[in-house]
C-alpha atoms as a PDB file:
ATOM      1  CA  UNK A   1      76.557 161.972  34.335  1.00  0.00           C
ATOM      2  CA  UNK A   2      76.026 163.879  31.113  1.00  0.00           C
ATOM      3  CA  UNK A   3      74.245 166.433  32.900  1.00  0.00           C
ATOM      4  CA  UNK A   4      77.150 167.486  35.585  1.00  0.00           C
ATOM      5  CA  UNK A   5      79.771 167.164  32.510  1.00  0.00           C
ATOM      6  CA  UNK A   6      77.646 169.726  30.927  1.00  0.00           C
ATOM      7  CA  UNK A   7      77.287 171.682  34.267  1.00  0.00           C
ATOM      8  CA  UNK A   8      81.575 172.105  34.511  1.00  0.00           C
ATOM      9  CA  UNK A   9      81.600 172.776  30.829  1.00  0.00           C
ATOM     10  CA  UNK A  10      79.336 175.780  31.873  1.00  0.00           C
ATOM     11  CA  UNK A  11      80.968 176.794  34.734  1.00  0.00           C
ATOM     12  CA  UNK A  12      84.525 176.492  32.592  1.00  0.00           C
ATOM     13  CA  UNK A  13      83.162 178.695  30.116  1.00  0.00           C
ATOM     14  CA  UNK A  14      81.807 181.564  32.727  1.00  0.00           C
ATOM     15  CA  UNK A  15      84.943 181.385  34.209  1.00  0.00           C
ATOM     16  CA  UNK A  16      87.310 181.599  31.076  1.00  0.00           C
ATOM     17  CA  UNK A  17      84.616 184.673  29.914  1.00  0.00           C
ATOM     18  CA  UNK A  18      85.305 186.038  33.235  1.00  0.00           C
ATOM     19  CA  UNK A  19      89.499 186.384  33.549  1.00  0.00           C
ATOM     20  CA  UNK A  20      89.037 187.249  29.834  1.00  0.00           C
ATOM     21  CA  UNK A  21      87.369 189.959  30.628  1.00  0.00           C
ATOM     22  CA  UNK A  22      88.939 191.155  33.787  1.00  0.00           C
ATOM     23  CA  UNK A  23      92.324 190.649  31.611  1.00  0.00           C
ATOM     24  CA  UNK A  24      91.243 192.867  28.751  1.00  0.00           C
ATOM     25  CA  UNK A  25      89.613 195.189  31.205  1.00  0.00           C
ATOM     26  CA  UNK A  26      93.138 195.403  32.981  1.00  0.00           C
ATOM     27  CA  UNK A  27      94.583 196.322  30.082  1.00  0.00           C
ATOM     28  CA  UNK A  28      92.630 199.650  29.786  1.00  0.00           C
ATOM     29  CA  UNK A  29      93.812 201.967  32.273  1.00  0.00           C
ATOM     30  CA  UNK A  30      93.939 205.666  32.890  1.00  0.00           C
ATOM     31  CA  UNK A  31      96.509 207.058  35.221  1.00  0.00           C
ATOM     32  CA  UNK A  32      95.480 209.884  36.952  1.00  0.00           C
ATOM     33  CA  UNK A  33      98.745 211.653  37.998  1.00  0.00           C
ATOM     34  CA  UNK A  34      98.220 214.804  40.722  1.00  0.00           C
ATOM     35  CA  UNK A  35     100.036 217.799  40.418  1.00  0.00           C
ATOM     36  CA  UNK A  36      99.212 220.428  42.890  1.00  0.00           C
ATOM     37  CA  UNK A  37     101.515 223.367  44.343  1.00  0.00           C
ATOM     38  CA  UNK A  38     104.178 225.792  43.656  1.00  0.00           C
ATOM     39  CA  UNK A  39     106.339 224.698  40.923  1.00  0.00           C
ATOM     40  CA  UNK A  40     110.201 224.505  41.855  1.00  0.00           C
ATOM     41  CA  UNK A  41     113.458 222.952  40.828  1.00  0.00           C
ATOM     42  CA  UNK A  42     113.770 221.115  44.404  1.00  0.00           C
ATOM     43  CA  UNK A  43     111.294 219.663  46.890  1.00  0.00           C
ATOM     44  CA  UNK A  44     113.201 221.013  49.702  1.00  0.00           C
ATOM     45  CA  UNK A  45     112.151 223.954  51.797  1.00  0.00           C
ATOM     46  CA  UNK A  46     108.532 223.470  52.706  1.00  0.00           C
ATOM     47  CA  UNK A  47     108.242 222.173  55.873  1.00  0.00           C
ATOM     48  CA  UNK A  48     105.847 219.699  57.619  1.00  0.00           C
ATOM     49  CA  UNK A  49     103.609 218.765  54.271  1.00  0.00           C
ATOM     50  CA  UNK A  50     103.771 221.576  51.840  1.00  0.00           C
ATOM     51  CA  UNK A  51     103.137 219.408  48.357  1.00  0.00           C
ATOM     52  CA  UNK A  52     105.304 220.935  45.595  1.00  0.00           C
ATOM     53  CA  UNK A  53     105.644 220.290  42.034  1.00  0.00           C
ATOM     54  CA  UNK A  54     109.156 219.316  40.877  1.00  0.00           C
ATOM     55  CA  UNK A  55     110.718 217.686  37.837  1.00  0.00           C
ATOM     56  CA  UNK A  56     111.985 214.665  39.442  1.00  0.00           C
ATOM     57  CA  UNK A  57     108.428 213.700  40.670  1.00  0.00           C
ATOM     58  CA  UNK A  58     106.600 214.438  37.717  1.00  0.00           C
ATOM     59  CA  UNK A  59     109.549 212.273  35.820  1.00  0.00           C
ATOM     60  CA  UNK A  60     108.891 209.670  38.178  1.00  0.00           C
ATOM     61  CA  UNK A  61     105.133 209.203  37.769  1.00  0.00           C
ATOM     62  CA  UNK A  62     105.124 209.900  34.130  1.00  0.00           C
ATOM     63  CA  UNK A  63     107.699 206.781  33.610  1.00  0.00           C
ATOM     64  CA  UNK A  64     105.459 204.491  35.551  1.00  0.00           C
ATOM     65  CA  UNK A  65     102.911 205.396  33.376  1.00  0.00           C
ATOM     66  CA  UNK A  66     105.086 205.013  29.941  1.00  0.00           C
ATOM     67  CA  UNK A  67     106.611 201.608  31.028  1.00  0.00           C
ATOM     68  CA  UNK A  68     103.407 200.197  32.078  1.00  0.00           C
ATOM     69  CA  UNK A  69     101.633 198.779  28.859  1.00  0.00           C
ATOM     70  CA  UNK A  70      98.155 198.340  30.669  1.00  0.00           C
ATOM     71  CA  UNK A  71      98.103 202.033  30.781  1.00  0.00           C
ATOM     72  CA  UNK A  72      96.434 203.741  27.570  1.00  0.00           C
ATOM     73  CA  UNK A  73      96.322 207.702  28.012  1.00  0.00           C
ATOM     74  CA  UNK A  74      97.090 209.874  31.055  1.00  0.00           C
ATOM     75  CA  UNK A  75      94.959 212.706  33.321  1.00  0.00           C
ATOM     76  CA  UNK A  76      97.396 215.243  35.057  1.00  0.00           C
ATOM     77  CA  UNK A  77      95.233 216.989  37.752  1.00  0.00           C
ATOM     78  CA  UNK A  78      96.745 220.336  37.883  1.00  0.00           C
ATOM     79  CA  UNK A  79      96.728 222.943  41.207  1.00  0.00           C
ATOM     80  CA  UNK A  80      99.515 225.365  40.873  1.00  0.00           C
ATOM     81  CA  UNK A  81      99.898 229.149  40.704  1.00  0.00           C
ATOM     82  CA  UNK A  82     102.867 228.521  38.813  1.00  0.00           C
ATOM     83  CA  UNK A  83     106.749 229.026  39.961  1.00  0.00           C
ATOM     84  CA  UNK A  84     110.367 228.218  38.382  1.00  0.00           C
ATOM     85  CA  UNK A  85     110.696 228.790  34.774  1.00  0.00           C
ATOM     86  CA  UNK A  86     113.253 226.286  34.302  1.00  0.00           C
ATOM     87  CA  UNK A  87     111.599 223.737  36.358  1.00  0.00           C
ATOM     88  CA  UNK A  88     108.456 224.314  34.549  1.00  0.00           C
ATOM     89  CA  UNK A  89     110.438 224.085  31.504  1.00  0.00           C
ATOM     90  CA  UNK A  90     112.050 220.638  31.879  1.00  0.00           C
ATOM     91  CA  UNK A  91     107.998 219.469  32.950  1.00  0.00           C
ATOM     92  CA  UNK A  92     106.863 220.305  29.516  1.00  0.00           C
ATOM     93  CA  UNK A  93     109.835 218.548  27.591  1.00  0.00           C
ATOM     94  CA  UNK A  94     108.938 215.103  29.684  1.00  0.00           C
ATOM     95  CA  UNK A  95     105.509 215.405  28.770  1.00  0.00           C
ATOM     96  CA  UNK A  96     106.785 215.327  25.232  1.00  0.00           C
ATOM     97  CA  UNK A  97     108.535 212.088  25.472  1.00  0.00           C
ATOM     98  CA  UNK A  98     104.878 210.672  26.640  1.00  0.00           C
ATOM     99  CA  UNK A  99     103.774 208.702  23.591  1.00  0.00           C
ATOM    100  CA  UNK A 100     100.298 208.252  25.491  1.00  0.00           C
ATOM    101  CA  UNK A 101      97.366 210.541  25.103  1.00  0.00           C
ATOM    102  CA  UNK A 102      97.701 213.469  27.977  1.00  0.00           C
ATOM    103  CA  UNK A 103      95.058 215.516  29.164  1.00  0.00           C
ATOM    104  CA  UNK A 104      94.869 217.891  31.561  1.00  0.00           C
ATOM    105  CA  UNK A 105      91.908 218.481  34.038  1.00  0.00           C
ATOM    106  CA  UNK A 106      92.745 221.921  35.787  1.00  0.00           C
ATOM    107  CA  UNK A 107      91.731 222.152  39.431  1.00  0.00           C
ATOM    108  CA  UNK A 108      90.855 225.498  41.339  1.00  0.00           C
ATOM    109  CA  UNK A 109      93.925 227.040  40.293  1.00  0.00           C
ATOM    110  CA  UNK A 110      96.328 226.531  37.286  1.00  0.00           C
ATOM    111  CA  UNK A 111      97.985 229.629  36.531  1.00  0.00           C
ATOM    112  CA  UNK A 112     101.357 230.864  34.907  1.00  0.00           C
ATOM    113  CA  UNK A 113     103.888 228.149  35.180  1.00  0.00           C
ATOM    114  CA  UNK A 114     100.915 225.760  35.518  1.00  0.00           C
ATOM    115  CA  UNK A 115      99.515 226.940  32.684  1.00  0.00           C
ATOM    116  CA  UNK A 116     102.770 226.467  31.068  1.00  0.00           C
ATOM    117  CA  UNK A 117     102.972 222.759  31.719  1.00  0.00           C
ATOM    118  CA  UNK A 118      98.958 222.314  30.545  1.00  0.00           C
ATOM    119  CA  UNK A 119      99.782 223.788  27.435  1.00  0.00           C
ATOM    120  CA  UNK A 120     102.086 220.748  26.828  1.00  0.00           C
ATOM    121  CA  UNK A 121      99.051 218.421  27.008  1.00  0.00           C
ATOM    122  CA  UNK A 122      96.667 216.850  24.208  1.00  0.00           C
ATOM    123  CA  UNK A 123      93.638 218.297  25.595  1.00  0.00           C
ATOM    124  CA  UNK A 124      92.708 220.694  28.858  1.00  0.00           C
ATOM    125  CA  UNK A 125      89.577 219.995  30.615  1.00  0.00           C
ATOM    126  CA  UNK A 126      88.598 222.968  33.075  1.00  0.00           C
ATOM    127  CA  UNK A 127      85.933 223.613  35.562  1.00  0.00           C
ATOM    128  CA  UNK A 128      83.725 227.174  34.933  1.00  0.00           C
ATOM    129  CA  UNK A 129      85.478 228.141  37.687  1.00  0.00           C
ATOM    130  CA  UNK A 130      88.831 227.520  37.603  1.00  0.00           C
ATOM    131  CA  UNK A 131      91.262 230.528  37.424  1.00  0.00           C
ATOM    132  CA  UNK A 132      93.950 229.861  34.865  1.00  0.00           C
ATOM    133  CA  UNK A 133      95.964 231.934  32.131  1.00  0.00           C
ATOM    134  CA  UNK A 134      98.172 234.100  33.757  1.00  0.00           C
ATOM    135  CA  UNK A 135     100.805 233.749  31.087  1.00  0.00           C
ATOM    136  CA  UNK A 136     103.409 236.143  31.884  1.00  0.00           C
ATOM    137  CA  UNK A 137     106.568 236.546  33.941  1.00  0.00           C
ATOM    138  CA  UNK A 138     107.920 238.367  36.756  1.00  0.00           C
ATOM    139  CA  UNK A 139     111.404 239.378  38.256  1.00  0.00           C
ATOM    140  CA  UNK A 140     112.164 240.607  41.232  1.00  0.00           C
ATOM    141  CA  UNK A 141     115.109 242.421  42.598  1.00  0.00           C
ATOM    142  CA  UNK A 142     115.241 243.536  46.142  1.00  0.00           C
ATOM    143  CA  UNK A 143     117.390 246.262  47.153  1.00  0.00           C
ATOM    144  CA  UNK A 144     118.163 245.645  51.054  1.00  0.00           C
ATOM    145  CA  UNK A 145     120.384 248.555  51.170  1.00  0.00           C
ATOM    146  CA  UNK A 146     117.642 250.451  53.928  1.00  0.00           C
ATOM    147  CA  UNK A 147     117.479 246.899  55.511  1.00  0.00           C
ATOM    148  CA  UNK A 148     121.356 246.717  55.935  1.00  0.00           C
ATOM    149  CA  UNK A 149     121.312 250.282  57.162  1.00  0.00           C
ATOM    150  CA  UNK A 150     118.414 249.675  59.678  1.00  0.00           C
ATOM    151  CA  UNK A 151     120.156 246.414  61.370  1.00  0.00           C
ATOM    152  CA  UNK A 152     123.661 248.184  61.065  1.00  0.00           C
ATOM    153  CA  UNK A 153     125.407 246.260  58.744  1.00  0.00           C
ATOM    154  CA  UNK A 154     128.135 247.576  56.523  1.00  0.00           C
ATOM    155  CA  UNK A 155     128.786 245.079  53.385  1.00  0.00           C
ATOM    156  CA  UNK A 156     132.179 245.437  51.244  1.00  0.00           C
ATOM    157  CA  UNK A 157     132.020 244.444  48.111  1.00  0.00           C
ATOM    158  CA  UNK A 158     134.523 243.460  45.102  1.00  0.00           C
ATOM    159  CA  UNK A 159     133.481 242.235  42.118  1.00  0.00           C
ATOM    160  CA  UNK A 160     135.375 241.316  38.846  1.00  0.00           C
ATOM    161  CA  UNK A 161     132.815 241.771  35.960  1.00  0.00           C
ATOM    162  CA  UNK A 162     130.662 244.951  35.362  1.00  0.00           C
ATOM    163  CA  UNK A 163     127.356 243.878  36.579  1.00  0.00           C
ATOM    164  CA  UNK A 164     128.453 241.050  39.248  1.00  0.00           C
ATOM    165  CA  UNK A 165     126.820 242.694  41.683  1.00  0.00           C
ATOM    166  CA  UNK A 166     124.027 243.836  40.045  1.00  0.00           C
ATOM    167  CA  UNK A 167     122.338 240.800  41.707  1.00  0.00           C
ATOM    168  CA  UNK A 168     123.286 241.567  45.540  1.00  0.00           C
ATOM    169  CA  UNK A 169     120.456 243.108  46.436  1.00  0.00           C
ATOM    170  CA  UNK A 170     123.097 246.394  48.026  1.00  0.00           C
ATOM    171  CA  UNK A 171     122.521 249.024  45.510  1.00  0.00           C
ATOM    172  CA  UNK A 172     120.013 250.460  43.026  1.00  0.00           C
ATOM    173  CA  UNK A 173     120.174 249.139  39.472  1.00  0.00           C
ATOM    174  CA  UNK A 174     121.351 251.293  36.722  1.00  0.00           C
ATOM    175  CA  UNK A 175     119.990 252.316  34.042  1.00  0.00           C
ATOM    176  CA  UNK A 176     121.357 249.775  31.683  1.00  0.00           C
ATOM    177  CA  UNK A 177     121.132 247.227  34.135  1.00  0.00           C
ATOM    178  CA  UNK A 178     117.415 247.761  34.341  1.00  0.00           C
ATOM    179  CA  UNK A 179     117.551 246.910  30.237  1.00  0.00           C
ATOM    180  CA  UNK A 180     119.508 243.934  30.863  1.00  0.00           C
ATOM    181  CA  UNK A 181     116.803 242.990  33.220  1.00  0.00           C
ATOM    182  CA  UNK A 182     113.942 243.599  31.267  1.00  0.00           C
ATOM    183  CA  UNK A 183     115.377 242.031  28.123  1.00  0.00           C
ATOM    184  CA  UNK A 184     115.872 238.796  29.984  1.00  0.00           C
ATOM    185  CA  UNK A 185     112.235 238.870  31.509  1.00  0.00           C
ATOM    186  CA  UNK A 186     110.839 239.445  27.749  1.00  0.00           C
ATOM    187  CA  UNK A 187     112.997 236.760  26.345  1.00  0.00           C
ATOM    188  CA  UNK A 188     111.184 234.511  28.879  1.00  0.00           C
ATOM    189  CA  UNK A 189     108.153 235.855  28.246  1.00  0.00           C
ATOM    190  CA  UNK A 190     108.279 234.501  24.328  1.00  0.00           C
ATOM    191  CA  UNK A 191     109.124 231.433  25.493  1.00  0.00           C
ATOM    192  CA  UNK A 192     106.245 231.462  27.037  1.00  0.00           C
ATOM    193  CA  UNK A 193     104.339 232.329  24.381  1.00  0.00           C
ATOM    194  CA  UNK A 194     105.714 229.882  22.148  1.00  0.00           C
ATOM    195  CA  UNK A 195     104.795 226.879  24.351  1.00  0.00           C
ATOM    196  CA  UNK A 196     101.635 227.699  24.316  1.00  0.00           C
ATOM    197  CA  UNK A 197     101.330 228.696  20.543  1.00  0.00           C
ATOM    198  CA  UNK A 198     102.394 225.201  19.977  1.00  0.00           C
ATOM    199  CA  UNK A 199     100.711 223.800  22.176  1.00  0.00           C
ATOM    200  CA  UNK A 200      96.867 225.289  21.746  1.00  0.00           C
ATOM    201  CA  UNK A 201      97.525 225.516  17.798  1.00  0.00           C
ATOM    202  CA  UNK A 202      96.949 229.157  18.175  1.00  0.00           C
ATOM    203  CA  UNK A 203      98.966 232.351  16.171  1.00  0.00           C
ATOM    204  CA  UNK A 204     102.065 233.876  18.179  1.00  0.00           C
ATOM    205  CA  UNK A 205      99.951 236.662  17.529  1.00  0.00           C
ATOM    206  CA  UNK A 206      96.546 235.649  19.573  1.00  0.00           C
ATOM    207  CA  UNK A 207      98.869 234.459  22.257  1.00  0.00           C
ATOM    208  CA  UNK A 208     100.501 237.837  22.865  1.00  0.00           C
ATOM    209  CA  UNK A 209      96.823 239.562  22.715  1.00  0.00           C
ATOM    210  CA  UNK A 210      96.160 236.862  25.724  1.00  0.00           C
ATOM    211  CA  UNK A 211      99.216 236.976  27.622  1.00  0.00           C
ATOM    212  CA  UNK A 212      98.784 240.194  29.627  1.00  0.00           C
ATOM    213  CA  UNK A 213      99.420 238.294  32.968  1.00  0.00           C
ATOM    214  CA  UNK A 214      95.730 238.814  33.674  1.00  0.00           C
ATOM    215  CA  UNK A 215      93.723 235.104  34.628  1.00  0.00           C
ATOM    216  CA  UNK A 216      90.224 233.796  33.023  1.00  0.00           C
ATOM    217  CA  UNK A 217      87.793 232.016  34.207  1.00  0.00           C
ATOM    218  CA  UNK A 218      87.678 228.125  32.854  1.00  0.00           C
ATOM    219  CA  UNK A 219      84.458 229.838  30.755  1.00  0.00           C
ATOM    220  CA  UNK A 220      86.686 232.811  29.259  1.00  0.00           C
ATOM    221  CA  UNK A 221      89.562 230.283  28.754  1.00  0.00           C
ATOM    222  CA  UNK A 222      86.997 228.188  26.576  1.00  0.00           C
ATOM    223  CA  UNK A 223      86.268 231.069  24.343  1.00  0.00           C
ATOM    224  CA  UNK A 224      89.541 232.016  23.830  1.00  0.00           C
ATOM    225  CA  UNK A 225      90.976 228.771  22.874  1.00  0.00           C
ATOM    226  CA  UNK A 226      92.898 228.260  26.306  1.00  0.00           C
ATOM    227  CA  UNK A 227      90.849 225.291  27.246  1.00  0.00           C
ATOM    228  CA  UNK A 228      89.196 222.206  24.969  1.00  0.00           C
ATOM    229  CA  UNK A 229      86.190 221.265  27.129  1.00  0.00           C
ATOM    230  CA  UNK A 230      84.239 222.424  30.502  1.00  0.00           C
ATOM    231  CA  UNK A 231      83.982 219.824  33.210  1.00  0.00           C
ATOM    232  CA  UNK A 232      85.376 218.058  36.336  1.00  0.00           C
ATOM    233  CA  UNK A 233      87.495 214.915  36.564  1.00  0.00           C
ATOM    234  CA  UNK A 234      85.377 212.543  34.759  1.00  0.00           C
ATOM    235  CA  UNK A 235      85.129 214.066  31.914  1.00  0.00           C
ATOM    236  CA  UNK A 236      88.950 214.520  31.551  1.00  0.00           C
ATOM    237  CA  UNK A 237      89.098 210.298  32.353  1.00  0.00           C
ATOM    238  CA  UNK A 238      86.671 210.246  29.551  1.00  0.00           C
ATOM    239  CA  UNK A 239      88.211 212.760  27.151  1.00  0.00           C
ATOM    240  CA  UNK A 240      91.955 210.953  27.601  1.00  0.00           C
ATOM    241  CA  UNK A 241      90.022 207.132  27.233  1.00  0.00           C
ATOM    242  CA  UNK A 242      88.432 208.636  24.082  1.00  0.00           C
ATOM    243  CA  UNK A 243      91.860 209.888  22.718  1.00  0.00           C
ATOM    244  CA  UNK A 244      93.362 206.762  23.148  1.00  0.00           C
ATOM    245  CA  UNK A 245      90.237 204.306  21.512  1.00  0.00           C
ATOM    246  CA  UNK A 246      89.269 202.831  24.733  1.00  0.00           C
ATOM    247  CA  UNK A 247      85.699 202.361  26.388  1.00  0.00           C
ATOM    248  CA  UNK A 248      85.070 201.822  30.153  1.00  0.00           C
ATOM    249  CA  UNK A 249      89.072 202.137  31.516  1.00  0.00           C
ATOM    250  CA  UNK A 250      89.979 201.400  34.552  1.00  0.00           C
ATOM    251  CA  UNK A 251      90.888 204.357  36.595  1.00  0.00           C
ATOM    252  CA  UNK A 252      94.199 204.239  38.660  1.00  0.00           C
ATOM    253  CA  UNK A 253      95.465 207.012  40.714  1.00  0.00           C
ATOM    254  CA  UNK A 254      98.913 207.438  41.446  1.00  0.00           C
ATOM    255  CA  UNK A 255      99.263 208.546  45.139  1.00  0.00           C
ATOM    256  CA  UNK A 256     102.003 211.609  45.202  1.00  0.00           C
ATOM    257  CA  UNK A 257     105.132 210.691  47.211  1.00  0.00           C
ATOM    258  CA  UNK A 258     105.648 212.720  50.508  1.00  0.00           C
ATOM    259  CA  UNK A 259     108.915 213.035  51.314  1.00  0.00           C
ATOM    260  CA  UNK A 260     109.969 212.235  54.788  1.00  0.00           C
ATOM    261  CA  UNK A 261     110.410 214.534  57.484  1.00  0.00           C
ATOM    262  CA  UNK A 262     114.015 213.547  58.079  1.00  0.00           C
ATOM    263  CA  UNK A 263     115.023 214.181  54.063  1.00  0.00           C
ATOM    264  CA  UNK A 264     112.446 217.376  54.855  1.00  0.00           C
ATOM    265  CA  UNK A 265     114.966 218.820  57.429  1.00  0.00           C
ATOM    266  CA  UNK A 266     118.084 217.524  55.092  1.00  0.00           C
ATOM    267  CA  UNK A 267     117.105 218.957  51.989  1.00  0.00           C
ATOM    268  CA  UNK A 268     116.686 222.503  53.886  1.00  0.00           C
ATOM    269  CA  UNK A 269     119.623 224.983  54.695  1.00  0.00           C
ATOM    270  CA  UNK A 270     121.124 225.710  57.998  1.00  0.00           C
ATOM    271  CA  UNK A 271     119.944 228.901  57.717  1.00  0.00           C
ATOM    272  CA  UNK A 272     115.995 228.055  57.038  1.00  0.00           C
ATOM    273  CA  UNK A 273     116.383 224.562  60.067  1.00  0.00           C
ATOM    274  CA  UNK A 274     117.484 227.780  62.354  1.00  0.00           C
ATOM    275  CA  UNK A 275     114.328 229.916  62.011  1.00  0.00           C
ATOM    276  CA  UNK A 276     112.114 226.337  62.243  1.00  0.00           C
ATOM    277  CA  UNK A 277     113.922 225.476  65.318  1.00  0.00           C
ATOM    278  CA  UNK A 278     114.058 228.799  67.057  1.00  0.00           C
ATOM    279  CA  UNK A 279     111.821 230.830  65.632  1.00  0.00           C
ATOM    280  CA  UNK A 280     111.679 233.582  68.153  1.00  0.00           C
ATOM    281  CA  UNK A 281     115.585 234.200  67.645  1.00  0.00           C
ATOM    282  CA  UNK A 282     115.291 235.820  64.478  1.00  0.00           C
ATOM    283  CA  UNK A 283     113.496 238.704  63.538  1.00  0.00           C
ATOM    284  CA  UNK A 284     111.091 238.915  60.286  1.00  0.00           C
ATOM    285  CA  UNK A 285     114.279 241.016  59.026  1.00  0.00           C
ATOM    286  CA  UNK A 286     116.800 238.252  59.523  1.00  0.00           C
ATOM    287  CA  UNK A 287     114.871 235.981  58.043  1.00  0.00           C
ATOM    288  CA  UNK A 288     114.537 238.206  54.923  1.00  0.00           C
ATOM    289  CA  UNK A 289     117.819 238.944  54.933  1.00  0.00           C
ATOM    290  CA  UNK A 290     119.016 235.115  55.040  1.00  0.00           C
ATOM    291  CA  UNK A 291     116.381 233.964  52.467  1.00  0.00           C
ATOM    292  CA  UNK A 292     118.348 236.680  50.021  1.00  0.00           C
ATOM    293  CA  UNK A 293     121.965 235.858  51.107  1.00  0.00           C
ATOM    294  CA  UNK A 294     120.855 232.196  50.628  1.00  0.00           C
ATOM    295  CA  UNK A 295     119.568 233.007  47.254  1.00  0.00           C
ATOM    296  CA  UNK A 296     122.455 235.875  45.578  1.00  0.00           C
ATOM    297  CA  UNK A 297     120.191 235.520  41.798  1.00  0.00           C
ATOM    298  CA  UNK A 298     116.735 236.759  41.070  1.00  0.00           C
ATOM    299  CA  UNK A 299     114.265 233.761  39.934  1.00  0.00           C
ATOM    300  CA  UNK A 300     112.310 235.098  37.460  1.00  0.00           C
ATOM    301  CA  UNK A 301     108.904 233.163  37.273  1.00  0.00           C
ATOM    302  CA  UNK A 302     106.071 231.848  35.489  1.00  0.00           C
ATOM    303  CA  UNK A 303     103.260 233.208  38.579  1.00  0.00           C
END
């Protein structure tokens, strides 16, 4: 009788040792959030599976991994050329809010704008040959005005406000509209710089010497400060478990959100649904000329 009563105590024990474990265990995690694509304000306007990086869905993921306590430190997979300066703006202040370790393991590709949002993170963990840097900005105007000509199309235009139609895309820029262009492009360019100043712990100086627009290999980006450590995956799990004084985490992976194909045909305008729908009806210069009517303001970009 003795001996069973000993055997159960035994088995109790193992048992209690084991959900122990498995609790504490549970209570080490490391999300591993993905961001790969273009970086915009809006999800809408890639059609059938074109993953984006907006905001919203970074907000999203990085709450679930605030409000859950089990989660220690975070791993942002980054794949983007870059995009939307504003959009890539708003990233970076959510990432401050994150009171967990963040570290950033760059992908093939994490250039400009993501760049930009890396630079908000603890720690970035690059492979030799990932492309990154790329700090920089561009604006583009079009003029259309031989397009409109060439498709016969006479526009009339009335503006009240010197340079309201600066943006239209009808006319050549003048001379001091061409400074009022370029002085907003540098403006964003120091923000630029600044984020990353701040964020690498490196001289507004050193920054500017970098930020020719030109990328680096993950090696070059090492050198210069860009990037903490050279590696894959793992060693960003084990950099961001490291940060936050935890051995052996459990790894969780948050699976992106796709957005449906219905909200995917929603979220786009009538004029991109027509050249989806009936793509021979338009010519490539229609659908040049509705992608600018449907967008009257240059975007000027981190890419």
């Amino acid at each position: 009788m003795k001996r069973y009563a000993a055997i159960i105590c035994l088995t109790a024990l193992v048992v209690l040792f084991a959900v122990s474990a498995s609790c504490t265990f549970a209570q080490n995690k490391v999300a591993v959030i993905s961001l790969s694509g273009p970086i915009q304000s809006e999800s809408s306007g890639f059609f059938f599976g074109g993953s984006v990086i907006t905001p919203e869905s970074v907000r999203t993921e990085l709450e679930r991994a605030r409000n859950d306590d089990s989660v220690k430190a975070i791993v942002l997979q980054v794949d983007s050329p870059g995009g939307s300066v504003a959009a890539s703006q708003e990233i970076v202040n959510q990432l401050e809010l994150v009171k967990k370790p963040v570290v950033v393991s760059m992908s093939d590709l994490a250039a400009s704008g993501g760049y930009y949002i890396s630079a908000g993170a603890d720690k970035i963990v690059a492979l030799p040959g990932t492309l990154t840097g790329s700090i920089g900005v561009i604006s583009e105007m079009p003029n259309l005005k031989g397009l409109f000509d060439k498709l016969g199309i006479d526009m009339q235009v009335f503006i009240a406000g010197k340079h309201k139609d600066m943006y239209a895309g009808l006319r050549e820029l003048t001379p001091e509209e061409e400074v009022i262009m370029q002085d907003m492009t540098d403006q964003l360019y120091n923000q630029f710089v600044q984020v990353v100043a701040k964020g690498r712990g490196l001289s507004e100086d050193k920054v500017r010497a970098l930020a020719t627009g030109q990328l680096y290999t993950g090696i070059q980006a090492k050198e210069l400060g860009l990037v903490d450590e050279l590696g894959g995956l793992n060693t960003a799990i084990d950099l961001a478990a490291s940060l936050a004084g935890i051995s052996e985490p459990e790894v969780e992976y948050y699976k992106p959100q796709v957005p449906s194909l219905l909200n995917t045909l929603l979220g786009m305008g009538w004029q991109k649904l027509s050249s989806v729908i009936q793509p021979t009806s338009l010519s490539a210069e229609d659908i040049i000329l509705l992608e600018t009517l449907t967008n009257p303001y240059p975007q000027p970009e981190y890419r």
